[in-house]
Protein backbone atom coordinates (compact mmCIF):
# COMPACT_ATOMS: atom_id res chain seq x y z
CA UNK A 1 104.27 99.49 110.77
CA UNK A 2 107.46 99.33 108.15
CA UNK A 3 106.77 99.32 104.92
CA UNK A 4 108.43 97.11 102.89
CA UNK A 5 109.41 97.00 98.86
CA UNK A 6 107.41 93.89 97.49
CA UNK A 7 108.62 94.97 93.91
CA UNK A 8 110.97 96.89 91.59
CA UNK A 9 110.10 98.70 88.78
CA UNK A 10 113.27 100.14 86.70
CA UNK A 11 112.30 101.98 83.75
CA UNK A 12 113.85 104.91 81.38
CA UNK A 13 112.55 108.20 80.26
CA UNK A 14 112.16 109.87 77.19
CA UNK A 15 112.58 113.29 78.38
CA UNK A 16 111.81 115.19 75.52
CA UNK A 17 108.22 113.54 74.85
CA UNK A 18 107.09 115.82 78.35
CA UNK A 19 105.69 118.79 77.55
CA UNK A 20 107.33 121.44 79.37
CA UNK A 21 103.51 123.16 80.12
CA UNK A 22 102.97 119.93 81.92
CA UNK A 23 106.26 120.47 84.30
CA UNK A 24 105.32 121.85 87.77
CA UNK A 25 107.44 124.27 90.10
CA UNK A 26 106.95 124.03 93.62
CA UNK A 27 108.44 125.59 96.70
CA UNK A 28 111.39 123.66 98.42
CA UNK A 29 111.03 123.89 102.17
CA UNK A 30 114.92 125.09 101.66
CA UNK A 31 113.75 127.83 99.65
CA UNK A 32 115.28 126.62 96.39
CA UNK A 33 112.57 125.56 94.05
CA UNK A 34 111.56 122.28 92.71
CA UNK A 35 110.12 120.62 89.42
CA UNK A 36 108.20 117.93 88.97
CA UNK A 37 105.72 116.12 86.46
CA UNK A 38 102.96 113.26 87.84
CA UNK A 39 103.57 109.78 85.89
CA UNK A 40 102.23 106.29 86.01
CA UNK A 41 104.16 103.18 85.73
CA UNK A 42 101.73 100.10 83.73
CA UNK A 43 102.91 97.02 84.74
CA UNK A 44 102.00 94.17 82.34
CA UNK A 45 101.90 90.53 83.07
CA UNK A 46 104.00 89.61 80.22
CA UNK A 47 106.62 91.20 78.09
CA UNK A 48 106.41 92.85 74.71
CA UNK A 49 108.48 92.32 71.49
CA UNK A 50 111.33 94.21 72.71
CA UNK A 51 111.49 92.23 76.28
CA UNK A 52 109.55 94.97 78.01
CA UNK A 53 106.98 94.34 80.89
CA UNK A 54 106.30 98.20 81.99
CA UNK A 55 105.52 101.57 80.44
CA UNK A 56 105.90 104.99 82.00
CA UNK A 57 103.25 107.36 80.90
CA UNK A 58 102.16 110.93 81.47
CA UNK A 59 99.17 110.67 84.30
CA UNK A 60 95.51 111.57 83.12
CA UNK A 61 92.99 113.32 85.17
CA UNK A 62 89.70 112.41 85.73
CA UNK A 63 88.22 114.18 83.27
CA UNK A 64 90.65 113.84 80.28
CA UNK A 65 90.09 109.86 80.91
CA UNK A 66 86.32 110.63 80.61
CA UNK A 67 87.33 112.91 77.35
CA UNK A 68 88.88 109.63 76.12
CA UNK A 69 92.30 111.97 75.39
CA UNK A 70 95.12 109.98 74.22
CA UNK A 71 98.12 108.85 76.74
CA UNK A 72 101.41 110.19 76.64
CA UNK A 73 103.77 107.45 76.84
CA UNK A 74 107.36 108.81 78.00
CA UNK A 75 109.04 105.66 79.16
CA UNK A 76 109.26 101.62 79.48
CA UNK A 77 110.91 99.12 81.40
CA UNK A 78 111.18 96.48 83.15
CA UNK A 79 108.54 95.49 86.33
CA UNK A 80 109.78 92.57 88.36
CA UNK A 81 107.44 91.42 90.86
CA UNK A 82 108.83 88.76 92.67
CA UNK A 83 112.49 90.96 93.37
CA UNK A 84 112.17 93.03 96.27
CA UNK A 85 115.20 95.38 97.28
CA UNK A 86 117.55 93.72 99.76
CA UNK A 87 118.83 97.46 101.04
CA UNK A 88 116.40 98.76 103.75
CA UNK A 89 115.25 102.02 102.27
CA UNK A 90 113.33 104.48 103.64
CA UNK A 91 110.83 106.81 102.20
């Protein structure tokens, strides 16, 4: 089965809301090494005062969404729902 883009989501980061302990290393299966940080794109059904239907924000685990700890945001945007990508793209 293909999967197929239904959706865009274009968005900017803020990167100097991450905090840095929050930035992962991982092995590259070239041996270089990688960084990374787990996010989630919101995508809102309408947009906000500055024209903006998506926010980026730091992902929350289980138990710091039971702790009720504050999101990060790092990033908004734009989510378009109805514009898929016309390239075939592979992932």
């Amino acid at each position: 089965m293909d999967r197929k883009i239904i959706s865009t989501t274009s968005f900017s980061l803020d990167l100097d809301k991450i905090p840095k302990k929050l930035i992962k290393e991982f092995p590259r299966q070239d041996g270089t090494t990688g960084r990374s940080i787990n996010l989630t794109a919101l995508n809102f059904n309408s947009e906000d005062k500055y024209g903006k239907s998506a926010a980026i924000k730091i992902s929350d685990t289980k138990a710091e969404r039971d702790e009720g700890k504050e999101s990060v945001f790092v990033g908004n945007g734009w989510h378009n729902p109805t514009k898929a990508a016309t390239d075939d793209v592979s992932f």
